[in-house]
N, C-alpha and C. Protein backbone atom coordinates (compact mmCIF):
# COMPACT_ATOMS: atom_id res chain seq x y z
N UNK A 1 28.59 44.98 31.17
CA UNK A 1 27.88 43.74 31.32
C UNK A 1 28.00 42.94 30.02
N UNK A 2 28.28 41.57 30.07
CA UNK A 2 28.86 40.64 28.95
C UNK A 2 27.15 40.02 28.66
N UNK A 3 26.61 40.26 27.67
CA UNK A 3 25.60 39.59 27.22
C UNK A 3 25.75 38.06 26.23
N UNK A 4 26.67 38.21 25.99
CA UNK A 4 26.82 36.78 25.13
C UNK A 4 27.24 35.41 26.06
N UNK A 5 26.61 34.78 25.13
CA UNK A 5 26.86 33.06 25.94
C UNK A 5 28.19 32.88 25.92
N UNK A 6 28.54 31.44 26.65
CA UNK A 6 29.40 30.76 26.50
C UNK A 6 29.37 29.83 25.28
N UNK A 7 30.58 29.33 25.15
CA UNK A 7 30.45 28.17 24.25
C UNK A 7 29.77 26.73 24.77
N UNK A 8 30.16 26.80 25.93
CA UNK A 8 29.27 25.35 26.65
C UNK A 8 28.13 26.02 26.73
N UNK A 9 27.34 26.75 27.00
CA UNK A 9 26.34 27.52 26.53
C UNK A 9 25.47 27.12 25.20
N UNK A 10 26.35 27.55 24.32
CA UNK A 10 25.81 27.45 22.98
C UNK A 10 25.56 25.80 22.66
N UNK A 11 26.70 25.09 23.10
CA UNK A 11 26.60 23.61 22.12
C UNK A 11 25.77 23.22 22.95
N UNK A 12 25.48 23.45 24.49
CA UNK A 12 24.20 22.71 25.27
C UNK A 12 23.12 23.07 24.23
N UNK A 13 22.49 24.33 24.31
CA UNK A 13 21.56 24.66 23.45
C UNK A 13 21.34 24.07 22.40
N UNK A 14 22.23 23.93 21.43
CA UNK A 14 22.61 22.81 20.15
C UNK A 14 21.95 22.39 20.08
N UNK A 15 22.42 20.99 21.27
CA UNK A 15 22.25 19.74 21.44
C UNK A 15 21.00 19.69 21.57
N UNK A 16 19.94 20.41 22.73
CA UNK A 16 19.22 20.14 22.95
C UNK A 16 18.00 20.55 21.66
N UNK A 17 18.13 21.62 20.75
CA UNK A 17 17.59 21.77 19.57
C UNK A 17 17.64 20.85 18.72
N UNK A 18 18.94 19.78 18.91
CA UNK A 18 19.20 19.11 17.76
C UNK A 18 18.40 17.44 18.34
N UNK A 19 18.49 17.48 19.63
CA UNK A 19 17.80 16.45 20.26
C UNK A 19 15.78 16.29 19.69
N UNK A 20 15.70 17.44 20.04
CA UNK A 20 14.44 18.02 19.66
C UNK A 20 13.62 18.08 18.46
N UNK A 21 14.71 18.47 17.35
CA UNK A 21 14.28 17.89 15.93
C UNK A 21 14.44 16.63 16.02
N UNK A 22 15.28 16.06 15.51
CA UNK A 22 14.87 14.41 15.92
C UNK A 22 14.25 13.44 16.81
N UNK A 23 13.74 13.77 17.33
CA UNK A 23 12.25 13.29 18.48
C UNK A 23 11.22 13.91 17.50
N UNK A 24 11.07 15.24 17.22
CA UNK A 24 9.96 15.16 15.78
C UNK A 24 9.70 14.71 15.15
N UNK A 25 10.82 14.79 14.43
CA UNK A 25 11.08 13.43 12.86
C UNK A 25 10.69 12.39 13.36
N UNK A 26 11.29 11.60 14.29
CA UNK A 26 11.13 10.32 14.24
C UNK A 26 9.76 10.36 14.64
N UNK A 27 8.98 11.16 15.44
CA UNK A 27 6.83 10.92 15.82
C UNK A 27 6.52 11.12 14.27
N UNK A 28 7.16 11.83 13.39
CA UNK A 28 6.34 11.85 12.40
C UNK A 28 6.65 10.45 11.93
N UNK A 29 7.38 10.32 11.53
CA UNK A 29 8.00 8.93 10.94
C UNK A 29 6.97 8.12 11.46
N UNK A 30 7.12 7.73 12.97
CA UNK A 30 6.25 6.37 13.51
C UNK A 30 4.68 6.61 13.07
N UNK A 31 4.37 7.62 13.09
CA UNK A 31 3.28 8.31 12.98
C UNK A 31 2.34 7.62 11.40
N UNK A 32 3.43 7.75 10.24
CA UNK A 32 2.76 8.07 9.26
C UNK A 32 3.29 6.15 8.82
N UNK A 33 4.48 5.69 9.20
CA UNK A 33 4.71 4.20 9.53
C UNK A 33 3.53 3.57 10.13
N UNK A 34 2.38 3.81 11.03
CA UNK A 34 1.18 3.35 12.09
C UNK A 34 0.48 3.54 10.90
N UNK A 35 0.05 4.50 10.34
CA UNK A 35 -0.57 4.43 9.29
C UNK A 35 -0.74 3.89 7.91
N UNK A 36 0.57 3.57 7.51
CA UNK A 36 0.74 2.32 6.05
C UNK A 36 0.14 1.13 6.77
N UNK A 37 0.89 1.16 7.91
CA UNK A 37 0.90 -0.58 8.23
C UNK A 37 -0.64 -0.79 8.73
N UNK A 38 -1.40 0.44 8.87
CA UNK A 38 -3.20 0.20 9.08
C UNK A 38 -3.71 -0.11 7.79
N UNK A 39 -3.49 0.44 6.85
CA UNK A 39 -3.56 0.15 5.52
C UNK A 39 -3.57 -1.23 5.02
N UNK A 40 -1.93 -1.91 5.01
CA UNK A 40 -2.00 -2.91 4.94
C UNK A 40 -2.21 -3.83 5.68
N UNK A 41 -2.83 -3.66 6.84
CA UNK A 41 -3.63 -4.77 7.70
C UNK A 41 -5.02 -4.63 6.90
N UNK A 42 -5.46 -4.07 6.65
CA UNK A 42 -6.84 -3.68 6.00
C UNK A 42 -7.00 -4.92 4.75
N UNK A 43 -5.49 -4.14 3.85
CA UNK A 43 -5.67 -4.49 2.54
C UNK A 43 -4.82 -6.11 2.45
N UNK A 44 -3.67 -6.66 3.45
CA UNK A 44 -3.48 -7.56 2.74
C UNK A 44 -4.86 -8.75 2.95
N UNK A 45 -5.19 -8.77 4.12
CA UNK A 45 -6.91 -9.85 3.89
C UNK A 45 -7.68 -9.93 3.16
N UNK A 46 -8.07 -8.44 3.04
CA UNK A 46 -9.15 -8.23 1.61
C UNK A 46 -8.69 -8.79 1.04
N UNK A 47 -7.52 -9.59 0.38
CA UNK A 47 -6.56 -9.62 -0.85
C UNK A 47 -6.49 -11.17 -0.72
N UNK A 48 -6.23 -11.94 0.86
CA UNK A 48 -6.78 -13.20 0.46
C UNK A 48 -7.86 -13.68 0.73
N UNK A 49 -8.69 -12.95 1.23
CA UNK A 49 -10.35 -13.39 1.11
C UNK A 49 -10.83 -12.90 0.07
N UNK A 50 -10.57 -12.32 -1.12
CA UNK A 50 -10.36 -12.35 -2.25
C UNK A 50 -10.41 -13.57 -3.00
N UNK A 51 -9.22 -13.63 -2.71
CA UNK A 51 -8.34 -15.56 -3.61
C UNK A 51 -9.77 -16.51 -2.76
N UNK A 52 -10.03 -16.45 -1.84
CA UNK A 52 -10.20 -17.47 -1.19
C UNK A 52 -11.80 -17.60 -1.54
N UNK A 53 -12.67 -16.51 -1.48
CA UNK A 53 -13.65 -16.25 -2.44
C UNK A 53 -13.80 -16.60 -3.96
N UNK A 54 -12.65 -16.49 -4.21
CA UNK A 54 -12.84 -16.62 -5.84
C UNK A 54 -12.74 -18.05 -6.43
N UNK A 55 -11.46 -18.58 -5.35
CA UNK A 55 -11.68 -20.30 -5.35
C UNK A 55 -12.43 -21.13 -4.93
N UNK A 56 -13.84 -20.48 -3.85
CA UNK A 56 -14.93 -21.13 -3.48
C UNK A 56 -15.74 -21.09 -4.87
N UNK A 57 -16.02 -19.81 -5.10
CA UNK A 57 -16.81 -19.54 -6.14
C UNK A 57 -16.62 -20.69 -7.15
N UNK A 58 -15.36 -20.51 -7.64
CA UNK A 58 -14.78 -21.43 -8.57
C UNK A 58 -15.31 -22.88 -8.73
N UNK A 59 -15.06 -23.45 -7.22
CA UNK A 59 -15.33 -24.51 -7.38
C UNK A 59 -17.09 -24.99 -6.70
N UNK A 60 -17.54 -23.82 -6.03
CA UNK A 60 -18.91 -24.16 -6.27
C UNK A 60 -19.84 -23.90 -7.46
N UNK A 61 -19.46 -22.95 -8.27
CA UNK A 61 -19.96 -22.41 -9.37
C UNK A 61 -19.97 -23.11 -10.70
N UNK A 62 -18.52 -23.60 -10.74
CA UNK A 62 -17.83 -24.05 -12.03
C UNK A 62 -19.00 -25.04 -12.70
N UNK A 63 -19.51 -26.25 -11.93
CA UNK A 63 -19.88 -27.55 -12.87
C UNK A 63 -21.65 -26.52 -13.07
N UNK A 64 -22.00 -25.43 -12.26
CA UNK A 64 -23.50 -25.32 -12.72
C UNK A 64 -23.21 -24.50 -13.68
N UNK A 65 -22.45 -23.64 -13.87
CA UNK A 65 -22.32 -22.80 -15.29
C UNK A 65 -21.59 -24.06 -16.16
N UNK A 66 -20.69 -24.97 -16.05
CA UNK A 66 -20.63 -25.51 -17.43
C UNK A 66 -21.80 -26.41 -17.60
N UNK A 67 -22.87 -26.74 -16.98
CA UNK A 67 -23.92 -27.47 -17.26
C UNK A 67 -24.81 -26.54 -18.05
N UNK A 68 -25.14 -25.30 -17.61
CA UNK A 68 -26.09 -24.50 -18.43
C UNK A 68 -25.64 -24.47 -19.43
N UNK A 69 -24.59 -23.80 -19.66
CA UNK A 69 -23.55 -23.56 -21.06
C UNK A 69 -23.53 -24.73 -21.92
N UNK A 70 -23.02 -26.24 -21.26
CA UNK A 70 -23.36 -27.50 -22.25
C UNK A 70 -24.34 -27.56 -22.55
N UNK A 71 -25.65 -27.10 -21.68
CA UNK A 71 -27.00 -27.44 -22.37
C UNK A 71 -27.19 -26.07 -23.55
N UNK A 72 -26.70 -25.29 -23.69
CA UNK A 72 -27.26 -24.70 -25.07
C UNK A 72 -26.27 -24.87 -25.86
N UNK A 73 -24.85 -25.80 -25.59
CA UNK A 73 -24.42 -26.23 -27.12
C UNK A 73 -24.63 -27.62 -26.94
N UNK A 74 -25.58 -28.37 -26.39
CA UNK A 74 -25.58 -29.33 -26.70
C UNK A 74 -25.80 -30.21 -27.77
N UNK A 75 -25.99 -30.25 -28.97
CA UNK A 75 -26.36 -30.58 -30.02
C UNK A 75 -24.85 -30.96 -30.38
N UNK A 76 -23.87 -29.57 -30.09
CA UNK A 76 -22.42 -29.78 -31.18
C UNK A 76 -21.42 -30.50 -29.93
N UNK A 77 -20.46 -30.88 -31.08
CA UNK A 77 -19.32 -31.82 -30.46
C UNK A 77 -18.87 -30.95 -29.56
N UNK A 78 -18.33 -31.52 -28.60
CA UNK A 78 -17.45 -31.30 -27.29
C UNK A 78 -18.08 -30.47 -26.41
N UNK A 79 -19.40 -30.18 -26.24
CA UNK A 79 -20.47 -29.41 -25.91
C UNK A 79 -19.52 -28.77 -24.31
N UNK A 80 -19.16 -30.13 -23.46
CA UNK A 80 -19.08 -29.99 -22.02
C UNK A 80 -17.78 -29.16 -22.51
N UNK A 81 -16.48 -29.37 -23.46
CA UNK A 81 -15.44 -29.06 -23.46
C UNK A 81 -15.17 -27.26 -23.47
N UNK A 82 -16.28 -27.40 -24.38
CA UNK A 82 -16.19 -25.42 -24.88
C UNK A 82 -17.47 -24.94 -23.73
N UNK A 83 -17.93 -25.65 -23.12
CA UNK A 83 -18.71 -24.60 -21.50
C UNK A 83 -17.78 -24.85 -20.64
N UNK A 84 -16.87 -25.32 -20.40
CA UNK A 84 -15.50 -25.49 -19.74
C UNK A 84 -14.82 -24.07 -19.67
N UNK A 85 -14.53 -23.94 -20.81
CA UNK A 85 -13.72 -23.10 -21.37
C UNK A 85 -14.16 -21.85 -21.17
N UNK A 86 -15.41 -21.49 -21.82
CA UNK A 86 -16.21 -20.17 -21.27
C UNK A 86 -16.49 -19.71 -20.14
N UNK A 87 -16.47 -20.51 -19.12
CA UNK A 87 -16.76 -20.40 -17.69
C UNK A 87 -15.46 -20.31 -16.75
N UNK A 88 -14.32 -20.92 -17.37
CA UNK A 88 -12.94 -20.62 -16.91
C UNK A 88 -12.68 -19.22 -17.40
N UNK A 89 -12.69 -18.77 -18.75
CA UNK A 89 -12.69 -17.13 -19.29
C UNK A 89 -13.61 -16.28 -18.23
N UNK A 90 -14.33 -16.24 -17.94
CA UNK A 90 -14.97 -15.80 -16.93
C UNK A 90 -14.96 -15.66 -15.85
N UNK A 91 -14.25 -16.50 -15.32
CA UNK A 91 -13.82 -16.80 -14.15
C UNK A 91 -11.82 -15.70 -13.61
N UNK A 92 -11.30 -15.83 -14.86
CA UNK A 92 -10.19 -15.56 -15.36
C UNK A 92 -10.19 -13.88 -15.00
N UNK A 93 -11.45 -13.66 -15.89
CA UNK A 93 -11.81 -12.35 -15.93
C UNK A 93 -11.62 -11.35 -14.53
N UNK A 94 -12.79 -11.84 -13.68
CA UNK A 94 -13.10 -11.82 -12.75
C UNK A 94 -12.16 -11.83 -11.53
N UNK A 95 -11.65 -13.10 -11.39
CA UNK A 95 -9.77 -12.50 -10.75
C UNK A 95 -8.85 -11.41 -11.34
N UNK A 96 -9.07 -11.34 -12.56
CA UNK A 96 -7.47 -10.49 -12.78
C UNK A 96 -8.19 -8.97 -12.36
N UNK A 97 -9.40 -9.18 -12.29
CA UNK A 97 -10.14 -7.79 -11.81
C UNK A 97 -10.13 -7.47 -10.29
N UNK A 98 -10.24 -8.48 -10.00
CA UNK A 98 -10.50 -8.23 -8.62
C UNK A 98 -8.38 -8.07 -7.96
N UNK A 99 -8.24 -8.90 -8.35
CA UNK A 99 -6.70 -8.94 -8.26
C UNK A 99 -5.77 -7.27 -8.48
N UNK A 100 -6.33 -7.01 -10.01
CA UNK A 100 -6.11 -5.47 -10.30
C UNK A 100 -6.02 -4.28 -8.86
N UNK A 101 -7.24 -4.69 -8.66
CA UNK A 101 -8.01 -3.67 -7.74
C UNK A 101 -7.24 -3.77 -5.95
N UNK A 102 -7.05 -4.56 -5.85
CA UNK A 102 -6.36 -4.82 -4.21
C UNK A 102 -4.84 -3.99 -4.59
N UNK A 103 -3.76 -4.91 -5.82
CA UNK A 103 -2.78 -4.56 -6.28
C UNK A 103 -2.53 -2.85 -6.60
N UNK A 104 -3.09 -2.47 -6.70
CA UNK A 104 -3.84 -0.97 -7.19
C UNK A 104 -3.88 -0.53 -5.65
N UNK A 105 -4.38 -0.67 -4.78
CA UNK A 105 -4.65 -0.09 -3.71
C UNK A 105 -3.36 0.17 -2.95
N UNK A 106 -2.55 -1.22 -2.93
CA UNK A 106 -1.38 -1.57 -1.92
C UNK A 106 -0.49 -0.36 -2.57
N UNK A 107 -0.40 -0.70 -4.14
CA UNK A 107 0.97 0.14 -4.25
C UNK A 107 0.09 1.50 -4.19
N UNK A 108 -0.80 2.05 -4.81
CA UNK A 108 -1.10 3.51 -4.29
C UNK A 108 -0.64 3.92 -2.31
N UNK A 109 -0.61 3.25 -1.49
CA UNK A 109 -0.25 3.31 -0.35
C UNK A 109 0.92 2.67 -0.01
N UNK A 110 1.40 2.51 -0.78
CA UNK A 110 3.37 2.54 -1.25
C UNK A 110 3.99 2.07 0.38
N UNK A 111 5.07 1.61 0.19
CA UNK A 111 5.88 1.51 1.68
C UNK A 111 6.46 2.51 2.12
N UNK A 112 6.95 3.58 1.32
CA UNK A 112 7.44 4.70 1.81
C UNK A 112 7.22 5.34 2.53
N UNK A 113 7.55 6.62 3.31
CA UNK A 113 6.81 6.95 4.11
C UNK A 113 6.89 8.90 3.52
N UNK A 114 6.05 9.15 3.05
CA UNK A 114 6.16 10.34 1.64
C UNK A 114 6.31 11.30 2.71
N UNK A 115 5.46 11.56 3.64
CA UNK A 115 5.15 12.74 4.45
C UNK A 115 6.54 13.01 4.84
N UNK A 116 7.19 12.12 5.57
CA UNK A 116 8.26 12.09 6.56
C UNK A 116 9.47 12.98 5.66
N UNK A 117 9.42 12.22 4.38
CA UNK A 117 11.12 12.48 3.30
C UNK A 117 10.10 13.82 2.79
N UNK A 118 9.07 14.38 3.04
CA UNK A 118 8.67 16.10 2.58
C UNK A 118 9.10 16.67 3.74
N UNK A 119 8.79 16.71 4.86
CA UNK A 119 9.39 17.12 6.15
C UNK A 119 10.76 17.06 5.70
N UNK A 120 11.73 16.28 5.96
CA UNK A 120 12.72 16.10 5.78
C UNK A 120 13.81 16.70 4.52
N UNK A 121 12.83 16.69 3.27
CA UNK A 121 13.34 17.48 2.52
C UNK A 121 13.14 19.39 2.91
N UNK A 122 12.16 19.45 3.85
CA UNK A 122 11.68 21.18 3.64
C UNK A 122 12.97 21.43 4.91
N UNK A 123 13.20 20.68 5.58
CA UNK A 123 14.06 20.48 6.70
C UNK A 123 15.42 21.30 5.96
N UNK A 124 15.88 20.06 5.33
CA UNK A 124 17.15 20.45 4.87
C UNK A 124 17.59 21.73 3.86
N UNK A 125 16.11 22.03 3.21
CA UNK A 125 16.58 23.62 2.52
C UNK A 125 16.35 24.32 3.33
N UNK A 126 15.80 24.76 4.77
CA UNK A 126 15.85 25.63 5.33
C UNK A 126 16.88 25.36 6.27
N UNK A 127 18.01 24.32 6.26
CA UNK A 127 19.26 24.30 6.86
C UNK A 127 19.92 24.81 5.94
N UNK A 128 20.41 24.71 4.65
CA UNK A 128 21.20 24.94 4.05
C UNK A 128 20.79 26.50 3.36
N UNK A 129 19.18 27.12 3.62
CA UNK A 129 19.25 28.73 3.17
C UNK A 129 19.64 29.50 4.80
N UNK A 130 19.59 28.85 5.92
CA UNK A 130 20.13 29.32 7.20
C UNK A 130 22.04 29.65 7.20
N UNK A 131 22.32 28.25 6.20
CA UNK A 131 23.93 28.07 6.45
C UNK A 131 24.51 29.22 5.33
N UNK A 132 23.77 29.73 4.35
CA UNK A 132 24.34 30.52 3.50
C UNK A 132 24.12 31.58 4.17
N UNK A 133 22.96 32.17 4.72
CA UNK A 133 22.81 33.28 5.35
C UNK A 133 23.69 33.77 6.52
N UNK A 134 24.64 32.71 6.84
CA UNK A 134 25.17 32.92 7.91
C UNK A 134 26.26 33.05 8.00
C-alpha cells in the first residue's frame, strides 16, 4: 500500500496553506489599519478644534487681557504696546502646548502598521528555520 501523496496532491495542499496565510495577514493588516485610522478620526479634530478654540479664545480674550495688563502699566510709555505683547507670549505659549500634545499623540500612533510587519517578521524566521531544517 503506497502511502504518499501525489504531487498534484501536495501543490493543492500548498496552495491552499499558502492561500490561508495570506487571508490572515491581510485580517490582521485590515484589522490593525481599522484601528490607526480610529485613532486618527479621534485625533485629527481634536487637533482642529484645538486651532479653532485657540483662535476664538484669541480673539475673544485678546483686547480684555491687554486692557488689564495696560491698566497696571499704565503710567509708562507704550502701556497698550507691551500688554500686547505679553498676552500674545501667552497666548503663543499655550498653542505650541496644546499643538505639542495632539502632534505627540498622532506620531506615537504612527501610520505603520507595527503589529502586522511583527507577524510578518516572526512569519519569515520560522520559514526560513523550516527551509534549513529541511
Amino acid at each position: 500500500m503506497n502511502t504518499e501523496k501525489s504531487l498534484g496532491a501536495v501543490l493543492t495542499e500548498t496552495r491552499e496553506e499558502m492561500k490561508e496565510f495570506i487571508e490572515t495577514r491581510l485580517q490582521i493588516l485590515h484589522a490593525e489599519i481599522t484601528e490607526k485610522l480610529g485613532i486618527w478620526k479621534y485625533s485629527v479634530p481634536l487637533l482642529l478644534l484645538a486651532c479653532g478654540l485657540l483662535l476664538l479664545g484669541w480673539m475673544v480674550l485678546s483686547f480684555a487681557f491687554v486692557a488689564v495688563v495696560g491698566q497696571w502699566l499704565l503710567p509708562a510709555a507704550y502701556a497698550w504696546f507691551w500688554a500686547g505683547l505679553i498676552v500674545s507670549s501667552v497666548y503663543l505659549i499655550a498653542g505650541a502646548a496644546l499643538g505639542w500634545y495632539a502632534y505627540s499623540q498622532l506620531r506615537a500612533a504612527g501610520i505603520t502598521p507595527k503589529h502586522t510587519l511583527q507577524v510578518l517578521k516572526q512569519d519569515q524566521a520560522w520559514i526560513q528555520k523550516e527551509t534549513r531544517a529541511a
